[in-house]
Protein backbone atom coordinates (compact mmCIF):
# COMPACT_ATOMS: atom_id res chain seq x y z
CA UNK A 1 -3.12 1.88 -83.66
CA UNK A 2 -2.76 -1.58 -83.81
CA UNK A 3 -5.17 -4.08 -86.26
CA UNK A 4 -8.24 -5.50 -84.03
CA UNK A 5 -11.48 -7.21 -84.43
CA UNK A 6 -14.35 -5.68 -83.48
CA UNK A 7 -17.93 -7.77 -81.64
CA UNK A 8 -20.72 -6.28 -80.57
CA UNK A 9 -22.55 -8.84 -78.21
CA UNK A 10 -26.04 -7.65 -77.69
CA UNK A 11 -26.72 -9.84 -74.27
CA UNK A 12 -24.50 -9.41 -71.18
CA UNK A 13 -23.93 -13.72 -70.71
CA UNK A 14 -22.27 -13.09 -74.93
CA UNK A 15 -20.71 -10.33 -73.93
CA UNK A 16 -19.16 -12.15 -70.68
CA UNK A 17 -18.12 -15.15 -73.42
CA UNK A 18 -16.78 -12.93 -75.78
CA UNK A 19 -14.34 -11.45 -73.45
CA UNK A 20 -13.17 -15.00 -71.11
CA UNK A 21 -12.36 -16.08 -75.12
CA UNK A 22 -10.18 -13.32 -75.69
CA UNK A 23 -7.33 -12.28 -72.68
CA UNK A 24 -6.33 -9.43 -74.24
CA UNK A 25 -9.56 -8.22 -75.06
CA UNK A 26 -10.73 -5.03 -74.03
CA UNK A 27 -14.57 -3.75 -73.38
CA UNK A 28 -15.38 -0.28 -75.25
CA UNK A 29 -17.93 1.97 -73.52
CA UNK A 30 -17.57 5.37 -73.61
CA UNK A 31 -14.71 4.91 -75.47
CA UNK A 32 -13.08 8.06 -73.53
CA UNK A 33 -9.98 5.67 -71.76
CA UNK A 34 -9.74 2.75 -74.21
CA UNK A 35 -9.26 4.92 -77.33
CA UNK A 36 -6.58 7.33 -76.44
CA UNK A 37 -4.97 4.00 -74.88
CA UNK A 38 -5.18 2.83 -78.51
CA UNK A 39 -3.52 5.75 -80.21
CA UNK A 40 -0.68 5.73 -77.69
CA UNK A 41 0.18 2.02 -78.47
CA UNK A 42 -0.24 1.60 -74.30
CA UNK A 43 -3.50 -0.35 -74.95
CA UNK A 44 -2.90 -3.35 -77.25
CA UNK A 45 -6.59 -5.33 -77.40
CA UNK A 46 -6.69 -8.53 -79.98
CA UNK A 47 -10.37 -7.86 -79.93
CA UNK A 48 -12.49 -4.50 -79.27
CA UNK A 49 -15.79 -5.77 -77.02
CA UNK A 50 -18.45 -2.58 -78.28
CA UNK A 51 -21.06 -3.54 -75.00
CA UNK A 52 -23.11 -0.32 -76.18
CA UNK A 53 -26.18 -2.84 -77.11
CA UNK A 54 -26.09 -4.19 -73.49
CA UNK A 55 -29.33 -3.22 -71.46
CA UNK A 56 -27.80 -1.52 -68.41
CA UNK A 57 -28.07 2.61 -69.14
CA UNK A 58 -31.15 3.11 -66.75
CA UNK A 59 -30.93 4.32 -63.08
CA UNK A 60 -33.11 2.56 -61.05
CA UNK A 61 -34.66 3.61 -57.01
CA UNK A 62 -34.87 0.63 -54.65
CA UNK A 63 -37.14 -0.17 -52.53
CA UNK A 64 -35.17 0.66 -49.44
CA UNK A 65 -34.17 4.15 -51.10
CA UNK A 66 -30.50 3.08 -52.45
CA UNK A 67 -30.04 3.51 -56.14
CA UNK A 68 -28.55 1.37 -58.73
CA UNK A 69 -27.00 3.02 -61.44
CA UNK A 70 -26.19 0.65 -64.95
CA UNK A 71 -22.61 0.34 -65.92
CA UNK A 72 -23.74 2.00 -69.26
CA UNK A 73 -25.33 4.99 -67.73
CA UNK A 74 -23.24 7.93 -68.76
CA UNK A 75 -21.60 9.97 -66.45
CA UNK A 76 -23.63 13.11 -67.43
CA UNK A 77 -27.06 11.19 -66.80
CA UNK A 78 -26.19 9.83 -63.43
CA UNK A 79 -24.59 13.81 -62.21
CA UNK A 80 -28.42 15.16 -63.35
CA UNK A 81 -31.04 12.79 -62.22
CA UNK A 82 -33.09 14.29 -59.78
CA UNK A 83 -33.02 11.75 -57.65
CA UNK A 84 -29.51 11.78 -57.24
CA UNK A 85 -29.10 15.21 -57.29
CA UNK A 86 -31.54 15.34 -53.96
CA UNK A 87 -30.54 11.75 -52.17
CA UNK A 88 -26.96 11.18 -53.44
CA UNK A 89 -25.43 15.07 -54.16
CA UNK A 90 -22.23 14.21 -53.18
CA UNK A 91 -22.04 12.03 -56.28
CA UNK A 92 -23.31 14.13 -58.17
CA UNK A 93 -21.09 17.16 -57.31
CA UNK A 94 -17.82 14.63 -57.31
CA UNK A 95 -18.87 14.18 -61.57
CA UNK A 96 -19.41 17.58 -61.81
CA UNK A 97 -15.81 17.73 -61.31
CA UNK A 98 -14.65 15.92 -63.59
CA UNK A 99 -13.78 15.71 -66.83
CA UNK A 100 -15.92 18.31 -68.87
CA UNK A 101 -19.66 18.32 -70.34
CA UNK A 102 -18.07 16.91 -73.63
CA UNK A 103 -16.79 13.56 -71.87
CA UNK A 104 -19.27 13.64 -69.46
CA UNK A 105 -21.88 12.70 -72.28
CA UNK A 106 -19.88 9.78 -73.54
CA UNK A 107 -18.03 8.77 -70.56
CA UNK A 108 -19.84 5.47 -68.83
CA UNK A 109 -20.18 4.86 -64.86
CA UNK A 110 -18.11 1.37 -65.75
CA UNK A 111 -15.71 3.04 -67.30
CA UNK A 112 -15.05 5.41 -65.01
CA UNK A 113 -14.53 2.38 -62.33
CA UNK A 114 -12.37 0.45 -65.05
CA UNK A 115 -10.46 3.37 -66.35
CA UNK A 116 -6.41 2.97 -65.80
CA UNK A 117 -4.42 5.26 -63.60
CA UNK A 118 -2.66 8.01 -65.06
CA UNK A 119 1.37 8.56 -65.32
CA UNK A 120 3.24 10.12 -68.05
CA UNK A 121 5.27 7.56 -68.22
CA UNK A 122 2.62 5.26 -68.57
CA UNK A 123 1.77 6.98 -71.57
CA UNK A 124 5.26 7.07 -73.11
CA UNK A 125 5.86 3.63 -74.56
CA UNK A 126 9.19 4.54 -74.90
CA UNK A 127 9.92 4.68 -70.99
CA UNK A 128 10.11 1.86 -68.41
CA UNK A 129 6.87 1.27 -66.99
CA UNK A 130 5.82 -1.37 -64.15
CA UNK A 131 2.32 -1.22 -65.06
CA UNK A 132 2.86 -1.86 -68.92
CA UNK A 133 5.44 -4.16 -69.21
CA UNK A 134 5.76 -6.11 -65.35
CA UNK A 135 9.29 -5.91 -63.87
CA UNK A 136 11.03 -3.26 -66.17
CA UNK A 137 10.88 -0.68 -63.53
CA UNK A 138 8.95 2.75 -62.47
CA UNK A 139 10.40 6.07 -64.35
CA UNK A 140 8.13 7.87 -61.94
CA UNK A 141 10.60 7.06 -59.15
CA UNK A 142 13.32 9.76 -59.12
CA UNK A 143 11.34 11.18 -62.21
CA UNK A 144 9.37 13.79 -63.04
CA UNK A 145 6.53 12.67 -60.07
CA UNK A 146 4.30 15.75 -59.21
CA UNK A 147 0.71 14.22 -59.75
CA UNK A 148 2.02 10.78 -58.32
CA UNK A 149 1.07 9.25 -54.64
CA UNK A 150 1.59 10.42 -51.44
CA UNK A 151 -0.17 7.67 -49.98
CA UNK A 152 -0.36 3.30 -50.85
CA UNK A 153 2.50 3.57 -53.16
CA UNK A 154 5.11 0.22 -53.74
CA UNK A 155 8.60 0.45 -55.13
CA UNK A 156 6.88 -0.53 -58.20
CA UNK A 157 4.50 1.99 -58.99
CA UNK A 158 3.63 5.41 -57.36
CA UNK A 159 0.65 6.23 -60.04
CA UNK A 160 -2.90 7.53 -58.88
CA UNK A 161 -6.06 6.85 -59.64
CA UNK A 162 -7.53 10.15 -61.50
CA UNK A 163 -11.99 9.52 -61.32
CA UNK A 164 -13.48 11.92 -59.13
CA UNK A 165 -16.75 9.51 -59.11
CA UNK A 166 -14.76 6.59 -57.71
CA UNK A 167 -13.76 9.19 -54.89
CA UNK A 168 -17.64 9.63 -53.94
CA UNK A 169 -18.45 6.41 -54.08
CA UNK A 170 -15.71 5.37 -51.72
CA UNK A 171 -16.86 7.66 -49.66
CA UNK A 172 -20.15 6.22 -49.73
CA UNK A 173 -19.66 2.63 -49.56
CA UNK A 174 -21.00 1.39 -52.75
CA UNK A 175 -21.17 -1.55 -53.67
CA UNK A 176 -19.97 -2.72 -57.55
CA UNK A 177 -22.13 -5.50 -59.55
CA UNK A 178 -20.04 -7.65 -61.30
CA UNK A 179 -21.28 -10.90 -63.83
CA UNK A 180 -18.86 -13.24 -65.08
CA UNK A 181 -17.67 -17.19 -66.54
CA UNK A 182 -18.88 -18.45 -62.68
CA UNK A 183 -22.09 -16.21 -62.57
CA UNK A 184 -23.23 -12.60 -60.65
CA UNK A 185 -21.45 -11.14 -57.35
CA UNK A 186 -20.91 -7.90 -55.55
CA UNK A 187 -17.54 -5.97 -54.57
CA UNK A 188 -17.51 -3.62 -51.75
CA UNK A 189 -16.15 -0.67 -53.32
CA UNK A 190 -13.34 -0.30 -51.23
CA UNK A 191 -12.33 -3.76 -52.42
CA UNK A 192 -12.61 -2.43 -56.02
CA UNK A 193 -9.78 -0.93 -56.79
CA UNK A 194 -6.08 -1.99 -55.58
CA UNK A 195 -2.97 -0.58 -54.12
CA UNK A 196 0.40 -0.99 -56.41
CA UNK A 197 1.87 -3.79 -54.68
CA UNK A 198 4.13 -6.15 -56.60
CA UNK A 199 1.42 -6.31 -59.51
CA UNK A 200 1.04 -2.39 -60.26
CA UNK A 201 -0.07 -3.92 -64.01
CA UNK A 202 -3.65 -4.76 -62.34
CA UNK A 203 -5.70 -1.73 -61.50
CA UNK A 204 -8.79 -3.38 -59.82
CA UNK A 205 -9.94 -7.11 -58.35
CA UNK A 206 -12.46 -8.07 -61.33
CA UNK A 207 -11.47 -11.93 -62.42
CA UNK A 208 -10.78 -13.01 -66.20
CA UNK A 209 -14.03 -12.13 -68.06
CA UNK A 210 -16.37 -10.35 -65.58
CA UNK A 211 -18.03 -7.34 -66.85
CA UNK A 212 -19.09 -4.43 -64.01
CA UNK A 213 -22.99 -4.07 -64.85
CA UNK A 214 -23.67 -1.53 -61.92
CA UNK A 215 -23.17 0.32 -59.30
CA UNK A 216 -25.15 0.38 -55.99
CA UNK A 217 -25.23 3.35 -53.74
CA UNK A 218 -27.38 4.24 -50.98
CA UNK A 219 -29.50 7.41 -50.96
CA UNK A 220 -30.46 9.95 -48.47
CA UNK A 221 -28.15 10.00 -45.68
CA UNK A 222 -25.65 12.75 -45.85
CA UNK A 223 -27.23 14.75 -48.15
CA UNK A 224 -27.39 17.56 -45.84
CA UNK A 225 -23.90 17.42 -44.64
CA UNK A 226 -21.27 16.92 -47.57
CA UNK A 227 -18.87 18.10 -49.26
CA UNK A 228 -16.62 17.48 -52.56
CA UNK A 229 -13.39 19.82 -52.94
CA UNK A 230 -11.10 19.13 -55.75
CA UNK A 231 -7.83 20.79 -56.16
CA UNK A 232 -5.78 20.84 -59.37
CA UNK A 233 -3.58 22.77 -61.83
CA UNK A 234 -6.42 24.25 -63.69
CA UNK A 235 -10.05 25.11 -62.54
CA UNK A 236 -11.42 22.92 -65.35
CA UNK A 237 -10.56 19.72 -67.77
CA UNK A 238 -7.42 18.87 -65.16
CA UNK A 239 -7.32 15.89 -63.00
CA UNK A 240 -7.11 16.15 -59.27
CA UNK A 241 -3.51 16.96 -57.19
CA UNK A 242 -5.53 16.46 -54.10
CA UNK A 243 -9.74 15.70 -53.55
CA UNK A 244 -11.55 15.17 -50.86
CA UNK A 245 -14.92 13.56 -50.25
CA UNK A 246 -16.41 14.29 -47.06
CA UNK A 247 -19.79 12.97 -46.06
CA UNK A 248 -20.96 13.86 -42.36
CA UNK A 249 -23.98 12.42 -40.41
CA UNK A 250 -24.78 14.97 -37.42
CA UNK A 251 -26.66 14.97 -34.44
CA UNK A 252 -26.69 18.87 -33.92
CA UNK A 253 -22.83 19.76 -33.51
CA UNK A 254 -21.97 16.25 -32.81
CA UNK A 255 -20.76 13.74 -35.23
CA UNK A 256 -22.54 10.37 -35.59
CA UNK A 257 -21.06 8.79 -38.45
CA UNK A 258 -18.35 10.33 -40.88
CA UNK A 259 -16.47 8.91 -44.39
CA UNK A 260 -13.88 10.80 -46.02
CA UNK A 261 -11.98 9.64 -49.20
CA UNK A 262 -9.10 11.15 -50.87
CA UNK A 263 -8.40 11.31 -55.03
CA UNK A 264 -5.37 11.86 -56.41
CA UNK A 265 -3.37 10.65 -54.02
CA UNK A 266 -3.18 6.91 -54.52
CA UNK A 267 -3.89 4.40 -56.86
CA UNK A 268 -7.30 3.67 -55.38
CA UNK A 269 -9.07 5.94 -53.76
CA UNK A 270 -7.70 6.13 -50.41
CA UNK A 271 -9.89 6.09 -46.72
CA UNK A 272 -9.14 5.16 -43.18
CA UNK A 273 -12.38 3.64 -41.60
CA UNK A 274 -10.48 3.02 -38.57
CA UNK A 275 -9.73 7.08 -38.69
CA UNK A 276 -13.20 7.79 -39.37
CA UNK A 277 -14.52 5.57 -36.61
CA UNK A 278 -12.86 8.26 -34.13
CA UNK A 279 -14.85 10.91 -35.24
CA UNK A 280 -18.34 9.50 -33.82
CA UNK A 281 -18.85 11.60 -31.04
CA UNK A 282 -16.84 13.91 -31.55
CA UNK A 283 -17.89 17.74 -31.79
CA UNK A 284 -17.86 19.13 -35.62
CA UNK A 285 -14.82 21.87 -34.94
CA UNK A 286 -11.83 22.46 -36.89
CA UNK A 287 -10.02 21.44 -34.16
CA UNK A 288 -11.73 17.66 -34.57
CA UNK A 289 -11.23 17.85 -38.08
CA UNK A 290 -7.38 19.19 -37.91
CA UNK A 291 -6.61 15.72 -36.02
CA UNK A 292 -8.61 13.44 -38.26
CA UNK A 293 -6.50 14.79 -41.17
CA UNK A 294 -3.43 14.42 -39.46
CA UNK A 295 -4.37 10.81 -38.78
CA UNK A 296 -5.42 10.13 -42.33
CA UNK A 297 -2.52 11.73 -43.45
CA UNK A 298 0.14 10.06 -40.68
CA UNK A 299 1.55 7.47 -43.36
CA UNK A 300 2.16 9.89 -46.36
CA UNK A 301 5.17 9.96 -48.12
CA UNK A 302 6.31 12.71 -50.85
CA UNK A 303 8.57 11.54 -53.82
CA UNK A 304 10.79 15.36 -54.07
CA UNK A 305 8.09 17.02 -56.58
CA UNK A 306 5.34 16.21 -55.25
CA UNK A 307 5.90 16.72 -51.08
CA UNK A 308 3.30 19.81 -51.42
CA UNK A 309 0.58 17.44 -51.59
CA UNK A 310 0.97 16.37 -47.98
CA UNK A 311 0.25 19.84 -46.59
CA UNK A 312 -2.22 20.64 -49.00
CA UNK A 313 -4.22 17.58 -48.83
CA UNK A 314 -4.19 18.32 -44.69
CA UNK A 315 -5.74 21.99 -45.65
CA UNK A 316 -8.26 20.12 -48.32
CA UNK A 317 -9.42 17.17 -46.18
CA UNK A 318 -10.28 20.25 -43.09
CA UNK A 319 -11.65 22.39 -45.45
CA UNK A 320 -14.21 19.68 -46.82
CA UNK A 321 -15.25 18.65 -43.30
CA UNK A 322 -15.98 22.11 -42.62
CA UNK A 323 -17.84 22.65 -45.56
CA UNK A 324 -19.84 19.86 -45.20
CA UNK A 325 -20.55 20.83 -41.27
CA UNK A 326 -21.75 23.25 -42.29
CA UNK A 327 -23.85 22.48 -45.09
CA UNK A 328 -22.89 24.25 -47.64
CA UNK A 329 -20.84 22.02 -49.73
CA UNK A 330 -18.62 23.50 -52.63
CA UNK A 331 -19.81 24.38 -55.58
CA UNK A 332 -18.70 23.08 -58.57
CA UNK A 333 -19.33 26.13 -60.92
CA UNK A 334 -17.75 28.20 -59.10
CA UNK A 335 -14.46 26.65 -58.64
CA UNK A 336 -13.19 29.11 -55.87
CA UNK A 337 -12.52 29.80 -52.29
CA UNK A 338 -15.62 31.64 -51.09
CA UNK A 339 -15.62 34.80 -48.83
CA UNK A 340 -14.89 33.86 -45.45
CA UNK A 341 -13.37 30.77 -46.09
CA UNK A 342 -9.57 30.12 -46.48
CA UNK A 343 -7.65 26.89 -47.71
């Protein structure tokens, strides 16, 4: 690890300062990203932001029942508030995912937005990387590429995005809160986060020195209908091969409104509005939801080791919808196909 000075700015318009000053600065949170970043050598900061003292760790209802959720909130506070539980459970279940209890304590609902996408070679300083050093290639292509993207990947970077949160809120078009040098604005949250391109180095749209201070989400909607189904190599502490949010708004057997996003299969969390737009009308059958994933699915591309995810994600994304059709959404302790039900 690399020698760094350390501020801790106790007002968000010092903290905002501190961090236009300094480029290569780099906000600590949680901590859970940024440090392990550190210790690899990926993550080189001249100056380590600590924006702990800032006053954004409360969750707070709106008046038209949305929520808004401080950037400094920790992951395990936003998964069990009641009110999110009840209005927003498809959050809720999507963190419950994640991770495990131990990061979910430390790990912030900013930091989960900002956090990098994951590659091994990212993480090997000794390898080409596009997204560490710009123009000295992708390892990943023609590597070793089994977690990498099926879907919005550029010759210059085939990494995913690995929150499970940022796959819910997708799904849910939140909204971010951003302040910065030029003052306070909102991103839609499918504006967020960007596809690879020619600039794989920059994971999401935030300008020099703004600072995310929250997260807005409405509340209440499909919290009947929903569904979060995350598949991986392990049934705990593993990021996602394939997950799929699926939110449905029903009128009876007929759909009136449905979002789906996908994890771990691009470097943003990946939806189709125009895909879900279809759906409205549309009786809740398998046979619906087998075309839909098709659709969603129609621009996929494997890279050799990682071609399963294509048919799996098809099986996930139905799955999900059928859950959620149902209304009974998986269950994130138990971590298995129930009776009845088949993948």
């Amino acid at each position: 690890m690399r020698q760094f000075s350390y501020l801790r700015p106790t007002g968000i318009s010092d903290a905002v300062a501190a961090l236009a000053a300094e480029p290569t600065a780099q906000l600590l949170a949680g901590g859970t990203n940024l440090v392990d970043l550190m210790k690899y050598d990926v993550a080189q900061p001249s100056a380590v932001i600590d924006i702990n003292g800032l006053p954004l760790k409360e969750i707070e209802t709106l008046e038209d029942g949305a929520y808004r959720i401080g950037a400094l909130t920790t992951n395990s506070q936003v998964a069990y508030d009641a009110g999110i539980a009840r209005d927003v459970p498809l959050l809720s279940s999507a963190i419950l995912a994640g991770a495990s209890p131990q990061l979910r304590n430390a790990a912030t609902s900013g930091g989960n937005l900002s956090q990098r996408t994951r590659c091994y070679y990212f993480y090997d300083p000794s390898t080409p990387c596009n997204k560490r050093e710009p123009g000295s290639g992708c390892s990943a292509i023609g590597g070793v590429n089994r977690i990498h993207a099926i879907l919005g990947a550029s010759d210059a970077c085939i990494a995913t995005h690995p929150s499970d949160m940022c796959v819910a809120l997708a799904a849910l078009n939140a909204t971010v809160e951003v302040t910065g040098p030029t003052g306070a604005r909102t991103i839609p949250f499918l504006d967020f986060h960007r596809l690879p391109g020619d600039h794989p180095e920059r994971d999401n749209t935030l300008q020099t020195g703004e600072i995310v201070t929250g997260i807005r989400v409405e509340g209440g909607r499909f919290a009947a209908h929903h569904s979060y189904l995350k598949l991986r190599d392990r049934l705990s502490y593993a990021f996602a091969l394939v997950s799929v949010a699926a939110a449905l708004d029903l009128d009876g057997d007929t759909i009136l409104d449905a979002r789906v996003a996908l994890g771990g299969v691009a470097h943003k969390p990946w939806r189709d509005p125009l895909a879900e737009a279809e759906l409205s009308g549309q009786p809740a059958t398998r046979d619906t939801f087998e075309a839909f994933a098709s659709r969603l699915l129609s621009g996929a591309k494997g890279q050799g080791h990682n071609d399963f995810k294509i048919p799996m994600a098809k099986k996930a994304i139905v799955r999900a919808l059928m859950q959620a059709a149902s209304g009974r959404p998986q269950v994130q302790s138990e971590k298995r196909v129930r009776e009845g039900e088949s993948l």
